[in-house]
N, C-alpha and C. Protein backbone atom coordinates (compact mmCIF):
# COMPACT_ATOMS: atom_id res chain seq x y z
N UNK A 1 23.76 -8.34 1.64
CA UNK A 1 22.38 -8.76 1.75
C UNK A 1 22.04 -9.62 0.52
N UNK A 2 21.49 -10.59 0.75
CA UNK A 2 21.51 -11.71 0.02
C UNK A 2 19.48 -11.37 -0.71
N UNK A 3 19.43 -11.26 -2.08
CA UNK A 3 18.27 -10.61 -2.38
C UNK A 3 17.29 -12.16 -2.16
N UNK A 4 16.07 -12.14 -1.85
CA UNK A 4 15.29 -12.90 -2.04
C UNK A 4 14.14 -12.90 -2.59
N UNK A 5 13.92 -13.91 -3.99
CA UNK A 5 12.93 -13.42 -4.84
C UNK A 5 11.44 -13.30 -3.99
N UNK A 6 11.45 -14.04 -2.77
CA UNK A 6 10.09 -13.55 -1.96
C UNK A 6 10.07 -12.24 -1.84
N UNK A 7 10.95 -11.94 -0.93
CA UNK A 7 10.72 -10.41 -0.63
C UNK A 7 10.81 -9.33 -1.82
N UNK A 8 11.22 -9.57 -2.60
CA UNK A 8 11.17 -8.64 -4.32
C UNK A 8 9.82 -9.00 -4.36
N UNK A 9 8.67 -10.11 -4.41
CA UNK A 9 7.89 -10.12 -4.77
C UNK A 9 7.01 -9.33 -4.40
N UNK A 10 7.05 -9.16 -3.11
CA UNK A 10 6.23 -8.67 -1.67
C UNK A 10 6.24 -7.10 -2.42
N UNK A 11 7.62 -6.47 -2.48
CA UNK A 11 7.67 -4.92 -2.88
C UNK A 11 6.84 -4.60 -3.62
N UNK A 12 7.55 -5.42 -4.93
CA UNK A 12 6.53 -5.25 -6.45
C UNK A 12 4.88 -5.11 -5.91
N UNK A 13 4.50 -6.18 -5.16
CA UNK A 13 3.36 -6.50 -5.12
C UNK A 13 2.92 -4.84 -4.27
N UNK A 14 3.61 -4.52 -3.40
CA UNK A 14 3.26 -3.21 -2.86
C UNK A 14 3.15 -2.18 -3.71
N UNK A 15 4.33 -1.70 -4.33
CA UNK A 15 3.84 -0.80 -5.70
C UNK A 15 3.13 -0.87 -6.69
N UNK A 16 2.65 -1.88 -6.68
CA UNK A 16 1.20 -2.07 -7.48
C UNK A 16 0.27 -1.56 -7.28
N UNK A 17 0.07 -1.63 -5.47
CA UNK A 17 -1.05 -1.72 -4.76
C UNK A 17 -1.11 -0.01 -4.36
N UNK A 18 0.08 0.56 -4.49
CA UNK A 18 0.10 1.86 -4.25
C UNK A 18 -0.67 2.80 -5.37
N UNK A 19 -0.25 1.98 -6.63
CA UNK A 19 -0.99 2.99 -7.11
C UNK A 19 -2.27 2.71 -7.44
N UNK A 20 -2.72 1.74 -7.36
CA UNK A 20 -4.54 1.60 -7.05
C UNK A 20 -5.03 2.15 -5.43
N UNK A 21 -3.72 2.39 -4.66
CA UNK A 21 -4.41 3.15 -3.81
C UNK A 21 -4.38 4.86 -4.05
N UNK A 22 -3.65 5.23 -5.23
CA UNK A 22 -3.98 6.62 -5.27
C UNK A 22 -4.27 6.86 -6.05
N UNK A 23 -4.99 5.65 -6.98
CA UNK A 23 -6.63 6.01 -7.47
C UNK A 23 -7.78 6.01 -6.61
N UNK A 24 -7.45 5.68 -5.50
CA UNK A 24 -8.76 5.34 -5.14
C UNK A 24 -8.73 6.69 -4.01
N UNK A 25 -7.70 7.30 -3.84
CA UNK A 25 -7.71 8.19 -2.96
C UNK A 25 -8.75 9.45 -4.00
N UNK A 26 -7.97 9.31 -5.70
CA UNK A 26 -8.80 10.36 -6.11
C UNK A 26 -9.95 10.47 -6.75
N UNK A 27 -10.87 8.89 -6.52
CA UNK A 27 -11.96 8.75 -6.81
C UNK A 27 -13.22 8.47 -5.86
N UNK A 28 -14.24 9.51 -5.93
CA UNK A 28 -15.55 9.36 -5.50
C UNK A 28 -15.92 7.92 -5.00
N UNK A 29 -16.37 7.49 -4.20
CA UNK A 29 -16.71 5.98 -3.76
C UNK A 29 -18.24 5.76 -3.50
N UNK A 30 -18.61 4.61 -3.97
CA UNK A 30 -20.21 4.31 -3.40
C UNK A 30 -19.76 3.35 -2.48
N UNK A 31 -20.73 2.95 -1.57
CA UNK A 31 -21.00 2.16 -0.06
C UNK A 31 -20.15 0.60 -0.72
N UNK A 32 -20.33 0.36 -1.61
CA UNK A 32 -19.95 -0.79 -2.25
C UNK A 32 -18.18 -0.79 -2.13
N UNK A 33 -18.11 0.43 -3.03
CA UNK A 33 -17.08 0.47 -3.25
C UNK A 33 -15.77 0.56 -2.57
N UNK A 34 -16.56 1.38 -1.07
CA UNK A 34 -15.52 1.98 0.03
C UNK A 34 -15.55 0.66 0.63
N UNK A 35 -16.80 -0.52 0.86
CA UNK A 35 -15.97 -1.49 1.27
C UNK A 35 -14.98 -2.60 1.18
N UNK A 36 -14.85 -2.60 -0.47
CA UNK A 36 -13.87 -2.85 -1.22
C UNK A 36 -12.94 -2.18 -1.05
N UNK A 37 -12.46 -1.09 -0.83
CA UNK A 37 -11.88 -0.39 -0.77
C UNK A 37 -10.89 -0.80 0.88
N UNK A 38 -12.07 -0.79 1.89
CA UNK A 38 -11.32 -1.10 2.97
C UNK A 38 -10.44 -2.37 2.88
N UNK A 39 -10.97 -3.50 2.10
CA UNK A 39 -10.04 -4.22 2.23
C UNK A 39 -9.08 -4.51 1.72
N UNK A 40 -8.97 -3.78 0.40
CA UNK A 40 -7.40 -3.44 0.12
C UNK A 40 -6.43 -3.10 0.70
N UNK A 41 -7.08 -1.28 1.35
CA UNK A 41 -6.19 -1.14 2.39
C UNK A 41 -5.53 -1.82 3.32
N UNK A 42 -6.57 -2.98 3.97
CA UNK A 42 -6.07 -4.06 5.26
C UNK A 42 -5.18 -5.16 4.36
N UNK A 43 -4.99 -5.04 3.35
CA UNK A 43 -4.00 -5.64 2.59
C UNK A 43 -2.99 -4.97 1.84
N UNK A 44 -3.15 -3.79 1.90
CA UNK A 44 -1.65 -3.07 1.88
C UNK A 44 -0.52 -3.00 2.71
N UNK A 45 -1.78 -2.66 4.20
CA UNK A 45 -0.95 -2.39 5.65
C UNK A 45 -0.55 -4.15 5.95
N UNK A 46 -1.05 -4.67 5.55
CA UNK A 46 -0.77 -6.21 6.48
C UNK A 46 0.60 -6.15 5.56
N UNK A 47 0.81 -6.13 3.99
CA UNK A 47 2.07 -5.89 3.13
C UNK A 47 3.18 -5.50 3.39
N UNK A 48 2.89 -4.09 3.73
CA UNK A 48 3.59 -3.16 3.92
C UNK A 48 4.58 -3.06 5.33
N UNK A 49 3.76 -4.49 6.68
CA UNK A 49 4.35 -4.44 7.68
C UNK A 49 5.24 -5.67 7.44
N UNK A 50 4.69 -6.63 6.46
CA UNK A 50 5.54 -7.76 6.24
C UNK A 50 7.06 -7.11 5.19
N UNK A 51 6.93 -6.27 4.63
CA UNK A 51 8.23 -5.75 4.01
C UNK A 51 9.21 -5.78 4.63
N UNK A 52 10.18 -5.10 3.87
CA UNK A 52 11.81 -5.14 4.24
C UNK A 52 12.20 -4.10 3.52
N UNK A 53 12.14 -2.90 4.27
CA UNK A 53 12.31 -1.78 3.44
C UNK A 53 13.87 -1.70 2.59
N UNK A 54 15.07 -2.60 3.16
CA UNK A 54 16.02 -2.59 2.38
C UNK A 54 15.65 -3.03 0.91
N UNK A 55 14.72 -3.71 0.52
CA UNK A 55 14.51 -4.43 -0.95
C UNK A 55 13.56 -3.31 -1.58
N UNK A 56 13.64 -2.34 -0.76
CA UNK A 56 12.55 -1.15 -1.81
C UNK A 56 13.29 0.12 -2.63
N UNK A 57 14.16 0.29 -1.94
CA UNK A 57 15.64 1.22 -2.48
C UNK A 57 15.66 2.30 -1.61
N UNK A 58 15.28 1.79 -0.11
CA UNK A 58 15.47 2.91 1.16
C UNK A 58 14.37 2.95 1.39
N UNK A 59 14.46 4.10 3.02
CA UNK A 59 13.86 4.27 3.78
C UNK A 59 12.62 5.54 3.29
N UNK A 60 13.64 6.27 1.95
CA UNK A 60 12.30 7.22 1.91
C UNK A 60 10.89 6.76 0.86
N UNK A 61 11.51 5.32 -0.06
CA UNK A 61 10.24 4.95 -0.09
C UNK A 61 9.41 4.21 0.46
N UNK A 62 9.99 3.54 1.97
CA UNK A 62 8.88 2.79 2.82
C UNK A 62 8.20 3.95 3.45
N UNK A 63 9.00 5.08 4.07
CA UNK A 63 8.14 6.70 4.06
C UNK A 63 6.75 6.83 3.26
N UNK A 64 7.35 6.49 2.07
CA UNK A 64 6.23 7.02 0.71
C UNK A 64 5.30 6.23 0.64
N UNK A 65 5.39 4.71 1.13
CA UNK A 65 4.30 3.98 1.27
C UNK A 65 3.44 4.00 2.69
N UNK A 66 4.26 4.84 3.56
CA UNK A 66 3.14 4.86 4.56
C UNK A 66 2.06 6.10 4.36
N UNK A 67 2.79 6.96 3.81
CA UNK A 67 2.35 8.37 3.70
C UNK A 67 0.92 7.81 2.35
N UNK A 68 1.03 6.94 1.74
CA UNK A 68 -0.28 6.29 1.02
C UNK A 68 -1.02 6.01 2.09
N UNK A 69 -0.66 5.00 2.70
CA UNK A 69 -1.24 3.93 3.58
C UNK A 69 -2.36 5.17 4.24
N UNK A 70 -1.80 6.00 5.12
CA UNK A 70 -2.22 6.91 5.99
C UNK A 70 -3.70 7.94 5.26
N UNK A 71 -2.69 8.15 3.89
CA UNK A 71 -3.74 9.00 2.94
C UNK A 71 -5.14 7.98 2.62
N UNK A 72 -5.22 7.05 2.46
CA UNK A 72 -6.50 6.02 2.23
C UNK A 72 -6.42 5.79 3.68
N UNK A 73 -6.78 5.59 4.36
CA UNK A 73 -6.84 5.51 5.73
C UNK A 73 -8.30 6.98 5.80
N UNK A 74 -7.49 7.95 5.83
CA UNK A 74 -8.08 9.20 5.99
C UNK A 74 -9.28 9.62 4.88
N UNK A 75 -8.86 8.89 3.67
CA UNK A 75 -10.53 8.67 2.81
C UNK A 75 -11.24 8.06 3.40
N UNK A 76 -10.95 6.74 3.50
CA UNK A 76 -11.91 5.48 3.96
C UNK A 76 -12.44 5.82 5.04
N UNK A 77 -11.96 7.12 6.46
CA UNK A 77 -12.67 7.38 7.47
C UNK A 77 -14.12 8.15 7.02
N UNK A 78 -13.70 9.17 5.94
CA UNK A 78 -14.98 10.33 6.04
C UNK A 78 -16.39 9.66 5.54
């Protein structure tokens, strides 16, 4: 597999985004904030489907990024 600095970028750019999403899972939100909030998320998941889980170091951390994805998902509903 031939690495491509796009798709390295894409990852990085996902683990970034992971862990501002599990701050945000463990912080209180105002109306403002949760809608900010939503659209991160719709830019994690749009990320996260454009990946290539071979460039992340396996399958159990594209697992670990859905299991985020899902967890802000389930804030952003209540």
């Amino acid at each position: 597999m031939k690495l491509s600095s796009q798709d390295l970028a894409l990852v990085q750019q996902l683990y970034l985004m992971q862990v501002d999403m599990h701050q945000l899972i463990k912080s209180d939100l105002s109306i403002q904030e949760k809608r900010e909030a939503k659209q991160r998320a719709r830019e994690f998941s749009k990320l996260l489907k454009k990946a290539d889980w071979q460039y992340m170091g396996g399958e159990d951390v594209l697992e670990s990024l859905r299991e985020t994805e899902e967890a802000v998902a389930q804030k952003l509903a209540r």
